[in-house]
C-alpha atoms as a PDB file:
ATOM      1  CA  UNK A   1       5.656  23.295  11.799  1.00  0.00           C
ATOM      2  CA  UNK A   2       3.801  19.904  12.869  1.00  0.00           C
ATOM      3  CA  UNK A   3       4.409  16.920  11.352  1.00  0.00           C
ATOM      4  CA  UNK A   4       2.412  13.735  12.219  1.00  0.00           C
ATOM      5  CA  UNK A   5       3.204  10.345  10.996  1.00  0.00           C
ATOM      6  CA  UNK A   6       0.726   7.893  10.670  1.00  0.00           C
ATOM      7  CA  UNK A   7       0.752   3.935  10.221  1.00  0.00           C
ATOM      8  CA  UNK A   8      -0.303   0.623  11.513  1.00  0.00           C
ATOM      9  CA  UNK A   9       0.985  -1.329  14.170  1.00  0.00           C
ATOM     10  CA  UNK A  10       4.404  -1.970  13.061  1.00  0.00           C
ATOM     11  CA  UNK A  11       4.634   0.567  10.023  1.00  0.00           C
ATOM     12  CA  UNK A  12       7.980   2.146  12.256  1.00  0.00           C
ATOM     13  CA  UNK A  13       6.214   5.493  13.181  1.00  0.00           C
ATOM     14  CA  UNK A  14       8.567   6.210  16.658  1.00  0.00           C
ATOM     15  CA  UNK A  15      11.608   4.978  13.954  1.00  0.00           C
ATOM     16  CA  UNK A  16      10.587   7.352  11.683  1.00  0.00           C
ATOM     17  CA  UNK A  17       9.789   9.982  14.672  1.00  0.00           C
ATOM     18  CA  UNK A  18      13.998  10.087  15.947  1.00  0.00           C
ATOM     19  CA  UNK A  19      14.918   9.868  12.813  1.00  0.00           C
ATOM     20  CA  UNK A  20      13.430  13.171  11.568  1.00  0.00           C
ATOM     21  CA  UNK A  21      13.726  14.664  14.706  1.00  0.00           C
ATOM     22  CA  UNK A  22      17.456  14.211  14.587  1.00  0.00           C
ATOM     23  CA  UNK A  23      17.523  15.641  11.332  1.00  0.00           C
ATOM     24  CA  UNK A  24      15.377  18.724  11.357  1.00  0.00           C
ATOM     25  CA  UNK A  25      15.978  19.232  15.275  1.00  0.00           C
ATOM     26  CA  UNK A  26      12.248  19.620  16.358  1.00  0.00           C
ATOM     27  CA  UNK A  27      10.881  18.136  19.271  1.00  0.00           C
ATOM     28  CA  UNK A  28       9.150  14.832  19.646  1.00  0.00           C
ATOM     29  CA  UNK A  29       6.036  13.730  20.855  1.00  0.00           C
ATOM     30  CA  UNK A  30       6.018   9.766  21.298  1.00  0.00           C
ATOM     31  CA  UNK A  31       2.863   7.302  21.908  1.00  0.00           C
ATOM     32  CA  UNK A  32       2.481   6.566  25.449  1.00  0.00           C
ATOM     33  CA  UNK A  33       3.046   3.040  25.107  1.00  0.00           C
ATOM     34  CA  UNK A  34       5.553   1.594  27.821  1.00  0.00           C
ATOM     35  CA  UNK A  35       3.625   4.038  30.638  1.00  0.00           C
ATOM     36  CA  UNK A  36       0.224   2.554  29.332  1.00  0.00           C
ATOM     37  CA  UNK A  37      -1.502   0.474  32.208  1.00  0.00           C
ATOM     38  CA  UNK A  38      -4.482  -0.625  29.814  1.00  0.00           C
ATOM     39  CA  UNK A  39      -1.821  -2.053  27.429  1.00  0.00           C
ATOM     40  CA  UNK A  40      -1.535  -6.000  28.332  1.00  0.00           C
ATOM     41  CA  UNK A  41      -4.796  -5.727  29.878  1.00  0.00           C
ATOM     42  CA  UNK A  42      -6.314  -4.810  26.533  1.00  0.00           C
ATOM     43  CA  UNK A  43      -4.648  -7.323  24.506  1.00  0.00           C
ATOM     44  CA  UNK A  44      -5.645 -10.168  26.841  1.00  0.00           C
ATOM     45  CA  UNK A  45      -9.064  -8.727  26.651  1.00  0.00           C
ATOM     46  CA  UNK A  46      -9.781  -6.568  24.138  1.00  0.00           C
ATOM     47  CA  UNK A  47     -13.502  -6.767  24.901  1.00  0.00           C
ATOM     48  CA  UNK A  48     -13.425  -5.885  28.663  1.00  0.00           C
ATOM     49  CA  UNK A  49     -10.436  -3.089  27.957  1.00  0.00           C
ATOM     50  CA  UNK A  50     -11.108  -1.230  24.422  1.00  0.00           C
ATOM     51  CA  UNK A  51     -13.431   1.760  25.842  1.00  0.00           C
ATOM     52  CA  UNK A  52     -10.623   1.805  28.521  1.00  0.00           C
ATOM     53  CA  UNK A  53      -7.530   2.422  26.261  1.00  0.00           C
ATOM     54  CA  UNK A  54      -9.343   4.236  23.590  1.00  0.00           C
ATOM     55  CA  UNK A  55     -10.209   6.759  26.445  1.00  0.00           C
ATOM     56  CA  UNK A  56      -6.635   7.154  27.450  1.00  0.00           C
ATOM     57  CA  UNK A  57      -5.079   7.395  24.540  1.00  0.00           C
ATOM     58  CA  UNK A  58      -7.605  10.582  23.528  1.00  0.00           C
ATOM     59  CA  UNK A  59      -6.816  12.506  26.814  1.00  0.00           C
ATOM     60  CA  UNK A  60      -3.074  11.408  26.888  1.00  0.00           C
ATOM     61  CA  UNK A  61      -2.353  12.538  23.371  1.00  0.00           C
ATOM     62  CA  UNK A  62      -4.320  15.629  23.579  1.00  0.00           C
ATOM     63  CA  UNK A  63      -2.600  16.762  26.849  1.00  0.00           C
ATOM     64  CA  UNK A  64       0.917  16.183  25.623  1.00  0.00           C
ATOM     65  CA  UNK A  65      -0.125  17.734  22.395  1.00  0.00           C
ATOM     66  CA  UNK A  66      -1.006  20.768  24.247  1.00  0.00           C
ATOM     67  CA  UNK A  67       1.978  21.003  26.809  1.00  0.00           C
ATOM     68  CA  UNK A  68       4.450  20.320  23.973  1.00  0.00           C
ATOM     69  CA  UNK A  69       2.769  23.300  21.719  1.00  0.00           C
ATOM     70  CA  UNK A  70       3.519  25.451  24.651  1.00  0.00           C
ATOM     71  CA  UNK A  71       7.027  24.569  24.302  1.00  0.00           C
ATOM     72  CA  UNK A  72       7.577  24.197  20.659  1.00  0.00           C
ATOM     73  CA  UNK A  73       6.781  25.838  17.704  1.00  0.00           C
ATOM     74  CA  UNK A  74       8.319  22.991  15.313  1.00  0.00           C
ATOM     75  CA  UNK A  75       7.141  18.793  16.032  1.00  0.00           C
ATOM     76  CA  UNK A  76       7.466  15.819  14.825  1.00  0.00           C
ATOM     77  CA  UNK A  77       4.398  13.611  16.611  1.00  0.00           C
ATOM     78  CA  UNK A  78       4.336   9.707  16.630  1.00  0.00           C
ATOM     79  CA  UNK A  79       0.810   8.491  15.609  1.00  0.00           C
ATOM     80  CA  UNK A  80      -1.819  11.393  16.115  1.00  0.00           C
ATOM     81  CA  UNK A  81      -5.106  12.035  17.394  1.00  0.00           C
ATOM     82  CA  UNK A  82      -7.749  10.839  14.230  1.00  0.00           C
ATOM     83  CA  UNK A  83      -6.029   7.287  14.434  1.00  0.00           C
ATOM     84  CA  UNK A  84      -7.774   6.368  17.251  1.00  0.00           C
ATOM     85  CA  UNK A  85     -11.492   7.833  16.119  1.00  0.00           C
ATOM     86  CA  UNK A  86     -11.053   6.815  12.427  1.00  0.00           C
ATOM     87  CA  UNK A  87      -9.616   3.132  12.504  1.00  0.00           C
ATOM     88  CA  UNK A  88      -9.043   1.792  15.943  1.00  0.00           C
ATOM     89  CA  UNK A  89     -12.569   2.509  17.915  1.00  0.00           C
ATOM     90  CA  UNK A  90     -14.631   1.802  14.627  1.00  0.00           C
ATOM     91  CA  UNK A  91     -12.267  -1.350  14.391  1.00  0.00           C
ATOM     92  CA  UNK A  92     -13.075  -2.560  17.975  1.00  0.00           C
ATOM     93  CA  UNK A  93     -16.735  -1.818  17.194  1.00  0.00           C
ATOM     94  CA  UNK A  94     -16.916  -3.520  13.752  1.00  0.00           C
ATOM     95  CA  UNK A  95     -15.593  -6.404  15.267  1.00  0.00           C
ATOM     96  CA  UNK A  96     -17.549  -6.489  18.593  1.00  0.00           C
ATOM     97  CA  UNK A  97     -14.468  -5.441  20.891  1.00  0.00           C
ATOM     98  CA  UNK A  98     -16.604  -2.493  22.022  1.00  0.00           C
ATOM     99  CA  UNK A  99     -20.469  -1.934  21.819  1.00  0.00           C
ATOM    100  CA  UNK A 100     -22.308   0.523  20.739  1.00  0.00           C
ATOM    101  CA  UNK A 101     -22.802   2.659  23.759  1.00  0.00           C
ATOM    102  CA  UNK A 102     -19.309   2.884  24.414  1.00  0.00           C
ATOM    103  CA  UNK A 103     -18.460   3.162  20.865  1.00  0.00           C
ATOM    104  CA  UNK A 104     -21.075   6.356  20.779  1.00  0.00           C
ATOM    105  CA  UNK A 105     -19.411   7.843  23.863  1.00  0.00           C
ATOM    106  CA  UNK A 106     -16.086   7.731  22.745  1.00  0.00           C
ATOM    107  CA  UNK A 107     -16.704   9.204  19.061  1.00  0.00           C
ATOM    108  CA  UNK A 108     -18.984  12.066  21.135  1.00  0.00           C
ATOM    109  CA  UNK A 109     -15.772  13.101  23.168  1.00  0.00           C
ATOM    110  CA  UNK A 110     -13.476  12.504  20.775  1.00  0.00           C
ATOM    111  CA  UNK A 111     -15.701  15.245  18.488  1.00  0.00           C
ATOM    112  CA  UNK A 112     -15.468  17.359  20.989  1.00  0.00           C
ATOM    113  CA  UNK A 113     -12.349  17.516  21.776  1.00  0.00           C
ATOM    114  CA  UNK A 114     -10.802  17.607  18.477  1.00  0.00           C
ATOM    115  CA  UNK A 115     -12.652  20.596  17.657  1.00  0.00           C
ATOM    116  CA  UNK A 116     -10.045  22.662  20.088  1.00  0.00           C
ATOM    117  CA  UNK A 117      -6.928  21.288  18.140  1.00  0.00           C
ATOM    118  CA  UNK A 118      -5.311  22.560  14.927  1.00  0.00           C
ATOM    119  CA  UNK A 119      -4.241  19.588  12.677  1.00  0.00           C
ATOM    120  CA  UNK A 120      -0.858  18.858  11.500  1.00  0.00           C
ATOM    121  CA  UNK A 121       0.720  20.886   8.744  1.00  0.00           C
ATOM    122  CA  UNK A 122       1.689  17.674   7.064  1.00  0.00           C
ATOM    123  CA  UNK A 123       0.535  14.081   7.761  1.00  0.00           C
ATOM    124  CA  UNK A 124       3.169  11.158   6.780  1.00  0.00           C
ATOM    125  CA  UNK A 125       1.034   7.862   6.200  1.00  0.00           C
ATOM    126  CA  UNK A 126       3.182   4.595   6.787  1.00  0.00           C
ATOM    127  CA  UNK A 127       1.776   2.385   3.945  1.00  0.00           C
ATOM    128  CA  UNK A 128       2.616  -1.116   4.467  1.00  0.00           C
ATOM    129  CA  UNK A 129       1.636  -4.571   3.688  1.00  0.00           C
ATOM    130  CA  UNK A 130       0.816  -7.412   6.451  1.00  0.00           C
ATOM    131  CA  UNK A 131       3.736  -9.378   6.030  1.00  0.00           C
ATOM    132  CA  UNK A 132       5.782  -6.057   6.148  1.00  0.00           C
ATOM    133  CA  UNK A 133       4.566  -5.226   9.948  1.00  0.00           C
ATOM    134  CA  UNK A 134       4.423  -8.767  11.396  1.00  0.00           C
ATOM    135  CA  UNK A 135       7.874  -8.869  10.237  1.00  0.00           C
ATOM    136  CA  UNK A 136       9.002  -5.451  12.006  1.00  0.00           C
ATOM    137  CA  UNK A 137       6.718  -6.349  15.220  1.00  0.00           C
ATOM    138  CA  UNK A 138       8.450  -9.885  15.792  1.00  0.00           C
ATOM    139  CA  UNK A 139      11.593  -7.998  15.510  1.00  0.00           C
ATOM    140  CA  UNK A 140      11.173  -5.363  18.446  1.00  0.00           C
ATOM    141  CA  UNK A 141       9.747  -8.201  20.264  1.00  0.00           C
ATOM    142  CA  UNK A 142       7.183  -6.308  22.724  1.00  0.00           C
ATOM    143  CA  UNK A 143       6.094  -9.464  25.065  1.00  0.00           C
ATOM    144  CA  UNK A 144       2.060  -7.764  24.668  1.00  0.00           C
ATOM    145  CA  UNK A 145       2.212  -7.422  21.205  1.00  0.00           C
ATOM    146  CA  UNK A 146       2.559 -11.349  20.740  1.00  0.00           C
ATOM    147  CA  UNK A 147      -1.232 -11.351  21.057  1.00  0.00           C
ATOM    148  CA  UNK A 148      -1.907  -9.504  18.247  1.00  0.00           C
ATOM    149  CA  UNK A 149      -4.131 -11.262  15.938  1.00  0.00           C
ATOM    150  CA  UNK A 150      -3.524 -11.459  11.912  1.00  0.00           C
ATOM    151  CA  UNK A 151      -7.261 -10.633  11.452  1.00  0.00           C
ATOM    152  CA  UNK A 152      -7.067  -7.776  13.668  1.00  0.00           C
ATOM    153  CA  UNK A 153      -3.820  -6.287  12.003  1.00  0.00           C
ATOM    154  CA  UNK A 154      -5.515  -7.057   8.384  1.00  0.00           C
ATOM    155  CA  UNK A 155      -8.532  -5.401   9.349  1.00  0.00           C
ATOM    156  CA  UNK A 156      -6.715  -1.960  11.088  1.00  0.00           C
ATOM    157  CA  UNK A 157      -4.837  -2.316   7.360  1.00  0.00           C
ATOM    158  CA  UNK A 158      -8.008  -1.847   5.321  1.00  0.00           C
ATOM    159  CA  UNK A 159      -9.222   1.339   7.700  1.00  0.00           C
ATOM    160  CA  UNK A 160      -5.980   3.082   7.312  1.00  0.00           C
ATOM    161  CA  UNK A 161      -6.008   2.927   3.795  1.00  0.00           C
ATOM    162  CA  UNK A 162     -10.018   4.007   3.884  1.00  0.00           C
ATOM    163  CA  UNK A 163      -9.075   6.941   5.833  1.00  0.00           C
ATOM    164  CA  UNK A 164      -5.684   8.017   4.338  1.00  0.00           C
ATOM    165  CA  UNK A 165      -8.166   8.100   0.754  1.00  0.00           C
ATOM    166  CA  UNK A 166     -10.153  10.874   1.877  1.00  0.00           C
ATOM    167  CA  UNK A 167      -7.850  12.727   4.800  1.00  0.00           C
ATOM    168  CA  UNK A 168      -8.277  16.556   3.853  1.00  0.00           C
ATOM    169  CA  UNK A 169      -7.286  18.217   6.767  1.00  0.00           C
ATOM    170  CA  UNK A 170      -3.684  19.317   5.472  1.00  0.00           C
ATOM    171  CA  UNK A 171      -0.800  18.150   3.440  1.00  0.00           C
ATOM    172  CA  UNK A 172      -0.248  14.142   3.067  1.00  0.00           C
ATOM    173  CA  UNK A 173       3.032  12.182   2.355  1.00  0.00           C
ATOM    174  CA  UNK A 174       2.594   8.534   1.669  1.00  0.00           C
ATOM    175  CA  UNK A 175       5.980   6.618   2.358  1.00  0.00           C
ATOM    176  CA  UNK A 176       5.664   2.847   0.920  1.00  0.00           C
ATOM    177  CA  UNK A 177       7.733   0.638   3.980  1.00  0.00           C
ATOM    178  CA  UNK A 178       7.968  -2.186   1.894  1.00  0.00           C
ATOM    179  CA  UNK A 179      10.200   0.085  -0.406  1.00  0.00           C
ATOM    180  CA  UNK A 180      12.097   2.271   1.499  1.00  0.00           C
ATOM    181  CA  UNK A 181      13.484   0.827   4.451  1.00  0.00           C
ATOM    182  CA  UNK A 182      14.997   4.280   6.189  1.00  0.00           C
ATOM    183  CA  UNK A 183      15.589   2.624   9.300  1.00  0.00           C
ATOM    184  CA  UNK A 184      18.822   0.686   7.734  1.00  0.00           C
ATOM    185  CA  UNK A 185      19.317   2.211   4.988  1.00  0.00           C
ATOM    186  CA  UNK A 186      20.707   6.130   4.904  1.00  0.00           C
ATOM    187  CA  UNK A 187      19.956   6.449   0.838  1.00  0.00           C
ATOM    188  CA  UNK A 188      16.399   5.173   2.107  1.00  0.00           C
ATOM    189  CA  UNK A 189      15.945   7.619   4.629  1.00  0.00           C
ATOM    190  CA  UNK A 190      17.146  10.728   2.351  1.00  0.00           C
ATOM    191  CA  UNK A 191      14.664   9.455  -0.680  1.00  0.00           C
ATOM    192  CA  UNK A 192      12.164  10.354   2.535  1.00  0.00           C
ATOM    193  CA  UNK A 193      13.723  13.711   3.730  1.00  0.00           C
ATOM    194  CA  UNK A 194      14.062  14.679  -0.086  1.00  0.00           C
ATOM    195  CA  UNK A 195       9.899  13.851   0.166  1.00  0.00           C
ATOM    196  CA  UNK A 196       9.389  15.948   3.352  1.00  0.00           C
ATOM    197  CA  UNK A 197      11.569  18.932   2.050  1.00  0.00           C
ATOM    198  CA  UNK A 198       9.554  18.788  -1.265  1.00  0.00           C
ATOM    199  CA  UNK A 199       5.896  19.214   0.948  1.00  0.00           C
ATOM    200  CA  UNK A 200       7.949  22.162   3.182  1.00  0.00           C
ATOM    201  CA  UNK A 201       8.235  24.174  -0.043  1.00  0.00           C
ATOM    202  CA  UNK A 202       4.861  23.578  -1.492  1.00  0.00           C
ATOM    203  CA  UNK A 203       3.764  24.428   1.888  1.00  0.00           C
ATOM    204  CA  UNK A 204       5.586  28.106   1.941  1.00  0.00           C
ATOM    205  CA  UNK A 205       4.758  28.591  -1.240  1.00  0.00           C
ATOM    206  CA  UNK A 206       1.070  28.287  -0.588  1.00  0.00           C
END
């Protein structure tokens, strides 16, 4: 079983990621965030740096993707692959972060590179409102992610909710974050599990 959870900036995807992990004991594939050495560059410059991260993100999630299914049969994966081809390149592009030619160059690899993986069994989209996410991103307090412009988080928003409209590549779980806080609250996070375990028999029973 692989289970991807999607979300903006903020939406508590690696939260979500232990959480479940703990739970059903599967292993974990996190964002390369920490390790990333486009990260500050890219939000001091998004111009000169978005072809840049946008590259490694695609080969670094696609590699650990790989080495992981090698391990593990059963995965819980923090953000996953179409993110970065469906909201944050276009993003970049739309708002003149990237141009065209590298824009064209990343969706061409990205195409063909996706066309070797299997998509997740079920996708968990992390639906939450602005307000919701600035709140969460103050409070983990990543010094690079004080950049982060309200028009660029608004924006990333509207794509998610574009894309999580017509996703069809496998079973989708919308959790509402401004409703359920699971992070603090255990009745929260079982509402959520009840969710998952709900899709897991629909799934087998397929």
């Amino acid at each position: 079983m692989h289970i991807a959870i999607a979300g903006n900036i903020g939406s508590g995807k690696t939260t979500l990621t232990k959480l479940l992990a703990r739970h059903y004991g599967y292993r974990t594939l996190f964002e390369s965030v920490d390790n990333n050495p486009y990260i500050n560059s890219f939000y001091e410059d998004m111009r000169r740096w978005s072809f840049n991260i946008q590259i490694y993100f695609l080969h670094t999630r696609v590699r650990q993707l790989l080495e992981l299914r090698k391990e593990s049969n059963n995965i819980i994966q923090d953000r996953t692959l179409y993110e970065d081809a469906y909201i944050f390149a276009p993003n970049l592009h739309a708002m003149g972060l990237m141009n065209t030619r590298d824009f064209e160059n990343y969706l061409q690899t990205f195409e063909l590179i996706s066309s070797f993986i299997q998509p997740p069994d079920l996708l968990i989209y992390l639906r939450g409102e602005v307000p919701s996410l600035i709140r969460q991103i103050q409070h983990r307090g990543r010094d690079y992610e004080s950049a982060i412009r309200l028009d660029y988080l608004t924006s990333l928003n509207q794509r998610y909710e574009n894309w999580i409209e017509g996703y069809n590549k496998g079973k989708l779980l919308i959790i509402d974050i401004d409703e359920l806080n699971f992070a603090d609250k255990p009745e929260d996070l079982g509402v959520v599990i009840n969710k998952i375990d709900a899709e897991f028999n629909s799934l087998f029973s397929d």
